[in-house]
Protein backbone atom coordinates (compact mmCIF):
# COMPACT_ATOMS: atom_id res chain seq x y z
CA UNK A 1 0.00 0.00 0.00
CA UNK A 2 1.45 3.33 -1.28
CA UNK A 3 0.65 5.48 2.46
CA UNK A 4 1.23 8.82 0.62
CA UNK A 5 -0.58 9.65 -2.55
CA UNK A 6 -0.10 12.83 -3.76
CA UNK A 7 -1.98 13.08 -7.04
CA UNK A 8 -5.34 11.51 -8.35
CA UNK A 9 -7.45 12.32 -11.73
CA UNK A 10 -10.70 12.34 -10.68
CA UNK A 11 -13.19 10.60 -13.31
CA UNK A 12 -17.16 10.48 -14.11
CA UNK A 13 -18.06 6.83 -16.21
CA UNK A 14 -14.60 7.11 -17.71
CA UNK A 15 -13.99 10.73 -18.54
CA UNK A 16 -11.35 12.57 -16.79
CA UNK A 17 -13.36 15.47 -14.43
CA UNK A 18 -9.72 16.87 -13.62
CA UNK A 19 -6.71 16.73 -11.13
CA UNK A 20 -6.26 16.61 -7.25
CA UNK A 21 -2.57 17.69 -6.39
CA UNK A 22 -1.39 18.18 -2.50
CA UNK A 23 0.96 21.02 -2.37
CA UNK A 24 3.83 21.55 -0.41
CA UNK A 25 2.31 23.47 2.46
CA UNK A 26 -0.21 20.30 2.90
CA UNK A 27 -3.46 22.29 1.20
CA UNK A 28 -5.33 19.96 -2.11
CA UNK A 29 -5.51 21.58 -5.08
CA UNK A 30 -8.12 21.24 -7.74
CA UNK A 31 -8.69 21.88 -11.40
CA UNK A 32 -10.39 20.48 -13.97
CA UNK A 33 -9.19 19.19 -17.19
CA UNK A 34 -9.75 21.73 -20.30
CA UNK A 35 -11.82 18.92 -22.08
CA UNK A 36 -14.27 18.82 -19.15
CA UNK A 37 -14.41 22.52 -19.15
CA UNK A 38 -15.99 22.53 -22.60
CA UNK A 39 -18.17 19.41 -22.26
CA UNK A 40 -18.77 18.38 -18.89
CA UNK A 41 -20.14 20.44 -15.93
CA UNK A 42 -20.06 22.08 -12.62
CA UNK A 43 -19.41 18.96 -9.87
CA UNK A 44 -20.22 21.75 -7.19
CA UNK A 45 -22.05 24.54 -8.78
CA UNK A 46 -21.28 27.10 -5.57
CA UNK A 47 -17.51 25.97 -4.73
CA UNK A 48 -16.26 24.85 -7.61
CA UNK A 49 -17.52 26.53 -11.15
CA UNK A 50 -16.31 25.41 -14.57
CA UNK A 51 -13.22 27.57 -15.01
CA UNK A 52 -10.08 26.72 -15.55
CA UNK A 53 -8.90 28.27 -12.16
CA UNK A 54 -7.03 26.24 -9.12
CA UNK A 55 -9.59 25.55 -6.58
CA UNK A 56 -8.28 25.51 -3.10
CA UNK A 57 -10.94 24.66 -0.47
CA UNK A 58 -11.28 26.93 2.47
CA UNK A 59 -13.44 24.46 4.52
CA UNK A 60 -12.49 23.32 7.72
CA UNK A 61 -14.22 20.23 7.59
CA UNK A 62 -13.26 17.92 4.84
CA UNK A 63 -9.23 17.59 5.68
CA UNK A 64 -8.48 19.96 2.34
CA UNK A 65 -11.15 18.28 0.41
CA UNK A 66 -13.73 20.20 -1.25
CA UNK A 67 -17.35 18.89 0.11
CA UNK A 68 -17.95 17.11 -3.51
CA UNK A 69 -14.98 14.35 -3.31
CA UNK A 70 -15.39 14.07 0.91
CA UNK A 71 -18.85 12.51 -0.36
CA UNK A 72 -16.83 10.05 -2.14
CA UNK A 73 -15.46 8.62 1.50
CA UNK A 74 -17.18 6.25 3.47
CA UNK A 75 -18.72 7.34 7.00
CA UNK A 76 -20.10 5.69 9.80
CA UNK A 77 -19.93 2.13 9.43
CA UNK A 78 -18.00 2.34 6.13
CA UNK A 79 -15.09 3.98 8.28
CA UNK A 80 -15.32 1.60 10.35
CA UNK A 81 -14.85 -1.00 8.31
CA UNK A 82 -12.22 0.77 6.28
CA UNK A 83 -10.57 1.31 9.68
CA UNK A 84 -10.57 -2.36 10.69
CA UNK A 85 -9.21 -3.41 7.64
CA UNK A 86 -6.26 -1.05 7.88
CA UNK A 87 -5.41 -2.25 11.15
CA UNK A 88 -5.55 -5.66 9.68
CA UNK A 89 -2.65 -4.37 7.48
CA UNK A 90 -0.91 -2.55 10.43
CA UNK A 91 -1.46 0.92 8.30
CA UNK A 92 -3.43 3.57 10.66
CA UNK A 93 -6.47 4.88 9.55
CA UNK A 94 -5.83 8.91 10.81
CA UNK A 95 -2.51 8.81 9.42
CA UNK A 96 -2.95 8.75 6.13
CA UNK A 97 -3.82 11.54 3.73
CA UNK A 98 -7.53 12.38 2.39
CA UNK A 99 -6.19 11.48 -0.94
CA UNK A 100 -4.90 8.18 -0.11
CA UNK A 101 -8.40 7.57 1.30
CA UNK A 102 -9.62 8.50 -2.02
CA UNK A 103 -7.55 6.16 -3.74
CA UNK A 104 -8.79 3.23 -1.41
CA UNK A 105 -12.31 4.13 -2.19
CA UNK A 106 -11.39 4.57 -6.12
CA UNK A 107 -14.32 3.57 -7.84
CA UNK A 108 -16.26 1.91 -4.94
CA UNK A 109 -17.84 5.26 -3.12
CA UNK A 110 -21.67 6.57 -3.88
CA UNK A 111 -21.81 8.68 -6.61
CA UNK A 112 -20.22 8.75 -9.94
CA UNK A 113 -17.07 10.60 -9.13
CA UNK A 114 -13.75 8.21 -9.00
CA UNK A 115 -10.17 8.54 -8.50
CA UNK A 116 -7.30 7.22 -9.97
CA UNK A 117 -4.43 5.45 -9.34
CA UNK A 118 -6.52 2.83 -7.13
CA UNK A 119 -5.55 1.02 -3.97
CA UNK A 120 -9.10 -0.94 -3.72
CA UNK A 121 -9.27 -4.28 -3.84
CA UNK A 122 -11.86 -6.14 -5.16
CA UNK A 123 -13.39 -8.89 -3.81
CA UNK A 124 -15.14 -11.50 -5.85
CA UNK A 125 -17.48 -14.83 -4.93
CA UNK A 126 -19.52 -13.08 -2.08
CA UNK A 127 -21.79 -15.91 -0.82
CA UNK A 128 -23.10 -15.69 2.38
CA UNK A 129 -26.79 -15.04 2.68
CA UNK A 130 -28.91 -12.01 4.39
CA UNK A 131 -29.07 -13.70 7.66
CA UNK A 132 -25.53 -14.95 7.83
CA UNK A 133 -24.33 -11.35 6.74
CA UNK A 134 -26.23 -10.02 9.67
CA UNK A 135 -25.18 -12.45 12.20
CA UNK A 136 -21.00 -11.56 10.90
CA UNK A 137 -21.80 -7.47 10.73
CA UNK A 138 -22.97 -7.69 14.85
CA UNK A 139 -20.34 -9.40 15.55
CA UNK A 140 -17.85 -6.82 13.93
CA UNK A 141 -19.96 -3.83 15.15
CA UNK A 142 -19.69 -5.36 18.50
CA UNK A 143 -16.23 -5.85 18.00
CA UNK A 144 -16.57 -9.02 20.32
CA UNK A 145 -14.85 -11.60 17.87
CA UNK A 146 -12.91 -10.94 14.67
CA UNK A 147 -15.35 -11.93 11.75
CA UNK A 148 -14.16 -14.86 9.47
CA UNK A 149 -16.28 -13.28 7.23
CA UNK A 150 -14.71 -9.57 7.66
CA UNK A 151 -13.44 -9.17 3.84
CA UNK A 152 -16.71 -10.44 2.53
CA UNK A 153 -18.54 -7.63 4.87
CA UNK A 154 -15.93 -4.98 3.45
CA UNK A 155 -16.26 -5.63 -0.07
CA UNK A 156 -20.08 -4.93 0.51
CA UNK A 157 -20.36 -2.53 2.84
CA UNK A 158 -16.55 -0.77 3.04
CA UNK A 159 -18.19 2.53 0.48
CA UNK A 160 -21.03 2.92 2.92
CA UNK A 161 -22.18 6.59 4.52
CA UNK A 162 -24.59 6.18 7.90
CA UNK A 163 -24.63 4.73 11.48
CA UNK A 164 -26.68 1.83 10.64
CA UNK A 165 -24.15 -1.51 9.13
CA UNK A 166 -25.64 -2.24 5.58
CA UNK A 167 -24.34 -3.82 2.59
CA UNK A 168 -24.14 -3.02 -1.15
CA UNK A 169 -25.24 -6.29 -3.24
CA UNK A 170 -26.51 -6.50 -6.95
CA UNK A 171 -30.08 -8.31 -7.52
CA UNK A 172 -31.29 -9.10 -11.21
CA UNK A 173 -28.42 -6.87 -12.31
CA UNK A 174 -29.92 -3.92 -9.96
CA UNK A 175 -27.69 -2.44 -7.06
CA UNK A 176 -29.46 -2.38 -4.02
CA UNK A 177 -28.25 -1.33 -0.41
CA UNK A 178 -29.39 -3.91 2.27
CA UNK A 179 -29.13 -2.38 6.15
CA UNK A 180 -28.49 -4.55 9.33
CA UNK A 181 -29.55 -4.18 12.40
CA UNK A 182 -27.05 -2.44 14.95
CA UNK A 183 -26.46 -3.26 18.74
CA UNK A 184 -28.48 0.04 19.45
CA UNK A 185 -31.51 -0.89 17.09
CA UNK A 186 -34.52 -2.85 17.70
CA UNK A 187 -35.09 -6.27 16.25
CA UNK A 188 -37.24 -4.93 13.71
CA UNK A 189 -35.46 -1.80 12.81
CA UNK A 190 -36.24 -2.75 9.21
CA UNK A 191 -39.98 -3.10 8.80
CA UNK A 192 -39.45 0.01 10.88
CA UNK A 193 -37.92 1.82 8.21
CA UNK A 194 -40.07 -0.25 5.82
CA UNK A 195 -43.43 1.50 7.19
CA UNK A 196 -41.57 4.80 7.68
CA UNK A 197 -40.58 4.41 3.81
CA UNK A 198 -44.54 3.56 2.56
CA UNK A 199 -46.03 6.23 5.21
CA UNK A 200 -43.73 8.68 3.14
CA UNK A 201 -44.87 7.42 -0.26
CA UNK A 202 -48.46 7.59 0.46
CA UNK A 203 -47.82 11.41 1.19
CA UNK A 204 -47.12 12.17 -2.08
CA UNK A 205 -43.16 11.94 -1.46
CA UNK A 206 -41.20 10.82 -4.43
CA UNK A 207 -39.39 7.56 -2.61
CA UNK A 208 -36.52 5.72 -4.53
CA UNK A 209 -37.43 1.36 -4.85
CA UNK A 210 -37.82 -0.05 -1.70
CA UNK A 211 -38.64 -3.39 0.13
CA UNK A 212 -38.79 -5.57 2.91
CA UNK A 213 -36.37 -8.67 2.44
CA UNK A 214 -36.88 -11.31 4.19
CA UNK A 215 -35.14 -13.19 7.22
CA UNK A 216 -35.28 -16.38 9.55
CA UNK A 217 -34.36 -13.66 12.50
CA UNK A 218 -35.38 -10.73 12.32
CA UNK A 219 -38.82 -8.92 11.12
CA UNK A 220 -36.67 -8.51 7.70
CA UNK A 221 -34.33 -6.35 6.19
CA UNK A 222 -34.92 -2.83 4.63
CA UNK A 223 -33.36 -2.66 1.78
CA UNK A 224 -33.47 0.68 -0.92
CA UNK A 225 -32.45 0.37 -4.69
CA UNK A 226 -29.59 2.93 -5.27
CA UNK A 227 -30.30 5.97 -7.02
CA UNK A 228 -26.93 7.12 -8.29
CA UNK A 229 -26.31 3.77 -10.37
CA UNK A 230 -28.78 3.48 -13.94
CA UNK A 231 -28.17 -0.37 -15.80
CA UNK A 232 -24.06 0.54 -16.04
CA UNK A 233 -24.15 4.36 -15.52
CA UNK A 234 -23.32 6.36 -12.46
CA UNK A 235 -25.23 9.24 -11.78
CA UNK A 236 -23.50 12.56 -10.15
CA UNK A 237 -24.39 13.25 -6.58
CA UNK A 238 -23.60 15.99 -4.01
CA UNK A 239 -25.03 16.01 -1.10
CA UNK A 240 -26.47 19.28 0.64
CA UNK A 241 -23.81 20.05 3.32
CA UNK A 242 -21.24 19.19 0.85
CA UNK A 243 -22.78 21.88 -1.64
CA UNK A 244 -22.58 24.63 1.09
CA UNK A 245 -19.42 22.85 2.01
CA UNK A 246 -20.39 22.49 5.79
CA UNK A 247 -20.41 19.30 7.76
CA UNK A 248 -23.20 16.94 8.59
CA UNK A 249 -21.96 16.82 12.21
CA UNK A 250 -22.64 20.11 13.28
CA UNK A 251 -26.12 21.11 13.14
CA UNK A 252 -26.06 24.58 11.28
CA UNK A 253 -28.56 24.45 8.87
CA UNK A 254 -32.22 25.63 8.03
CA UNK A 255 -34.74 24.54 5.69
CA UNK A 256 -34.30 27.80 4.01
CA UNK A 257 -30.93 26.80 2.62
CA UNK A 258 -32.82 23.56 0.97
CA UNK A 259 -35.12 26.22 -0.33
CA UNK A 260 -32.37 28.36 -1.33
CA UNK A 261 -30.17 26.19 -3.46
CA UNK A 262 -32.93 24.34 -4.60
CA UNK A 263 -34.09 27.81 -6.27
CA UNK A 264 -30.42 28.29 -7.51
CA UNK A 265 -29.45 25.15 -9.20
CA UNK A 266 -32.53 22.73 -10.12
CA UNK A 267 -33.87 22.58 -13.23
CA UNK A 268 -37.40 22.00 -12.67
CA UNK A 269 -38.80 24.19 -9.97
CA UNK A 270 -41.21 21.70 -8.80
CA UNK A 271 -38.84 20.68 -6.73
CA UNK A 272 -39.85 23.01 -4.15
CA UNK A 273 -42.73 21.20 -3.60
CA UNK A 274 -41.27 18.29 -3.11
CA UNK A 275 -38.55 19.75 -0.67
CA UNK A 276 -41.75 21.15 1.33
CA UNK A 277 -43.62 17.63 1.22
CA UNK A 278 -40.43 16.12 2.87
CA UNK A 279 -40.23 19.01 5.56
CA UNK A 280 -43.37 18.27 6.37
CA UNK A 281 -43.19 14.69 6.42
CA UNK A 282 -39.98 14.84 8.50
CA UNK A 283 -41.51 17.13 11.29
CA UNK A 284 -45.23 15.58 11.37
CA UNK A 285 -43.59 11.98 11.64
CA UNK A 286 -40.78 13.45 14.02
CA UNK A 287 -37.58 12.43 11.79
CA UNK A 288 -35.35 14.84 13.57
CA UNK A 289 -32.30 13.19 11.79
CA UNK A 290 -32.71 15.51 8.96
CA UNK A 291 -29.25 16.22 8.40
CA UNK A 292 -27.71 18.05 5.69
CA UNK A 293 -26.24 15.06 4.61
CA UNK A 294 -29.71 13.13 4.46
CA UNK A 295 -30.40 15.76 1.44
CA UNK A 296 -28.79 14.70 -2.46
CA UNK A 297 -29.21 16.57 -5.92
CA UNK A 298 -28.31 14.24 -9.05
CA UNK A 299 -26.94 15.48 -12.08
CA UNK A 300 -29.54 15.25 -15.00
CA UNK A 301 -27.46 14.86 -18.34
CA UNK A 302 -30.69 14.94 -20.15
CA UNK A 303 -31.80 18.11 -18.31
CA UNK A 304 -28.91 19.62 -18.28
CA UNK A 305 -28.74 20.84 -14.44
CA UNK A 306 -29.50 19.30 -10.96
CA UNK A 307 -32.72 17.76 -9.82
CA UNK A 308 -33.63 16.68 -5.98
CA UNK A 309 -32.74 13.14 -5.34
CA UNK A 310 -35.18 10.65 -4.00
CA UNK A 311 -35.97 10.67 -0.29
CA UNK A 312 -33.79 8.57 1.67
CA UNK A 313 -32.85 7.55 5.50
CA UNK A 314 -36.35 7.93 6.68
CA UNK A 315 -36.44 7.29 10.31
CA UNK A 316 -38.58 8.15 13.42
CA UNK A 317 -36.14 9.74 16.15
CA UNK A 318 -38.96 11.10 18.75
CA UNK A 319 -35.84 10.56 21.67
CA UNK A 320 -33.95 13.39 20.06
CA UNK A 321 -34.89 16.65 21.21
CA UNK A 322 -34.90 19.02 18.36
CA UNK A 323 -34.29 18.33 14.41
CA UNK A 324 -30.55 18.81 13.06
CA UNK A 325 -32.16 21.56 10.35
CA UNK A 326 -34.42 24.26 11.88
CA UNK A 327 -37.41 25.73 9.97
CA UNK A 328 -36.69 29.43 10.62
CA UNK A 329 -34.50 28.46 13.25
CA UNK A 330 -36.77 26.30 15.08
CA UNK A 331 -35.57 23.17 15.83
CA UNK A 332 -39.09 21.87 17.61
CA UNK A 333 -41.19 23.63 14.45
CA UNK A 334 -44.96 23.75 14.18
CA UNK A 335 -47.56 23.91 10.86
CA UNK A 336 -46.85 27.83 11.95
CA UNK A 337 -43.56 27.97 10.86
CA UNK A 338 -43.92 25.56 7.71
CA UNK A 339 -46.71 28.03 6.25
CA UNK A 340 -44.61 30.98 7.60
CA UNK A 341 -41.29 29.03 5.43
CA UNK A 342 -43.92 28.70 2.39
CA UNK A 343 -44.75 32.22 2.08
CA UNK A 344 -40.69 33.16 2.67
CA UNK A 345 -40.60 31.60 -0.88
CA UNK A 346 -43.63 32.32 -2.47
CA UNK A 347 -45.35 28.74 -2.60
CA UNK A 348 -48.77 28.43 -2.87
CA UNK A 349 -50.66 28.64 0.41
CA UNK A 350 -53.33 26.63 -0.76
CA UNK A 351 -50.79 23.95 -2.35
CA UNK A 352 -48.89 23.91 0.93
CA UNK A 353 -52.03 23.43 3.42
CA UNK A 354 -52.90 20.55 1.11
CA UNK A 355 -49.49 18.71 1.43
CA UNK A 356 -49.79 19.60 5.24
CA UNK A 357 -53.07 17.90 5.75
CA UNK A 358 -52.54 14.71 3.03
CA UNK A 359 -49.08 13.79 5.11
CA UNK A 360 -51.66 14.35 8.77
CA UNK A 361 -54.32 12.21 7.06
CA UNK A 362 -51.38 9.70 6.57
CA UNK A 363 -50.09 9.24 9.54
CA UNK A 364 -53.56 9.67 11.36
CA UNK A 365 -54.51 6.56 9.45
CA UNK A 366 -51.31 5.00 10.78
CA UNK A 367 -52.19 5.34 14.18
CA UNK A 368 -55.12 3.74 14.08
């Protein structure tokens, strides 16, 4: 394993985006490659525009990443894994530069962006079914026993962004993400998220493919079809804090800036509406982990410009005591302040008391 990389092309489905370079004062440099410039497109319309300028990022968040490639690196139980498997190797995980982390993730992150020379290795002949893959990931999350199992479990879940351990597996040629229950969750943390998932769909919310697969164990396993993979093509995506290049961690953002850049950068307007739907959704169902992270826009080639991404990580969190984005700085908001956000950007009152009361006749429904 080379420990210091200090160069990578950065590539979307096999054309070169442009260059990351660490400088000798330890800051990344960016810039993309002149035939992008003419053909290609903005990977972070605020932060990084298509000029032929030397991006250096500012942010102290991403360890001299821009936001855009950070997304590239697994979180949560992706680190995790990552990190285990470094120790395996004796190489320590905070040592090493963001751009050898990039080069271990290579063409294995979420998203379309990838990074060349790679250090990933690939793993073929996984096996083990849902149940046994559940069984191996406790066991590793508990860090009780090492896993026989543990480069099986990295190969399909060392990409991964969240808390929860989940896996990345291909059905009828489809890529799908499978999540497992943690120590933390309740037994049937997946029909959990399963219900949470059809509650929002019934609202009106534009939900990627999901389902309920089944186990011997547990009430089953959630699993969601990805949304940044079409047949063989990867589809761009930032997520919001990465866009504003802020962290996820830190809870410093309003549904205003969703409104904002949404207003800025999406082709089709509607997707104001559909922001406000899942506002709603998230504050009459009480998902207060409605982080800026838990917010994607996807690059439309046929558009020509962003679009909202499906709605994704759809939890109820009543133990926490406020939600991670404020609605006009309230973290405990009311239908008051999502009708006072609505008129801050000019919806339609009566459109916006109509999502209101569908997603109340929802969940009403749902209690009963």
């Amino acid at each position: 394993m080379k420990i210091n990389v200090k160069r990578l092309v950065v590539k979307y489905n096999n054309k070169v985006v442009g260059f990351l370079e660490e400088l000798s004062n330890k800051s990344i440099a960016f810039q993309y490659d002149e035939d992008w410039m003419t053909k290609g497109f903005s990977i972070s319309p605020f932060h990084l525009p298509l000029t032929n300028k030397v991006y250096i990022s500012k942010s102290d968040y991403f360890s001299g990443l821009f936001g855009v490639f950070h997304d590239s690196l697994p979180d949560g139980w992706g680190e995790l894994l990552m990190r285990r498997m470094l120790t395996k190797k004796g190489v320590n995980f905070d040592k090493l530069s963001a751009l050898t982390r990039l080069s271990l993730v290579s063409d294995n992150g979420l998203g379309a962006l990838t990074y060349e020379p790679t250090q990933s290795e690939k793993i073929e002949g996984v096996k083990s079914d849902l149940d046994t893959l559940a069984e191996e990931v406790k066991r590793i999350y508990d860090n009780a026993i090492e896993s026989d199992d543990f480069d099986e479990i990295y190969a399909l879940g060392g990409a991964s962004g969240g808390a929860r351990p989940k896996a990345h597996i291909t059905l009828n040629n489809e890529d799908w993400i499978v999540k497992f229950p943690s120590s933390m969750d309740p037994n049937d943390i997946g029909k959990l998220e399963y219900q949470a998932n059809k509650l929002a769909q019934e609202s009106g919310i534009q939900v990627n493919e999901f389902t309920l697969f089944p186990s011997k164990k547990y009430s089953g396993y959630f699993g969601a079809k990805r949304f940044d993979t079409v047949a063989a093509k990867r589809i761009h995506m930032i997520s919001l804090s990465s866009l504003l290049e802020t962290t996820h961690r830190i809870s410093n953002l309003d549904y205003s800036h969703l409104f904002q850049v949404i207003q800025k950068i999406c082709v089709d307007q509607n997707d104001m509406y559909e922001a406000y739907r899942r506002m709603c959704f998230n504050v009459l169902y009480q998902n207060k982990d409605d982080h800026g992270k838990n917010f994607a826009f996807l690059y439309d080639e046929d558009l020509g410009g962003y679009k909202l991404s499906p709605f994704y990580d759809i939890t109820q969190t009543k133990g926490k005591f406020e939600h991670e984005m404020t609605v006009l700085g309230n973290g405990q908001p009311s239908v008051t302040e999502m009708m006072d956000i609505a008129k801050e950007f000019h919806l339609s009152t009566k459109t916006c008391q109509s999502i209101i009361h569908k997603i109340q006749m929802v969940l009403s429904v749902k209690k009963t």
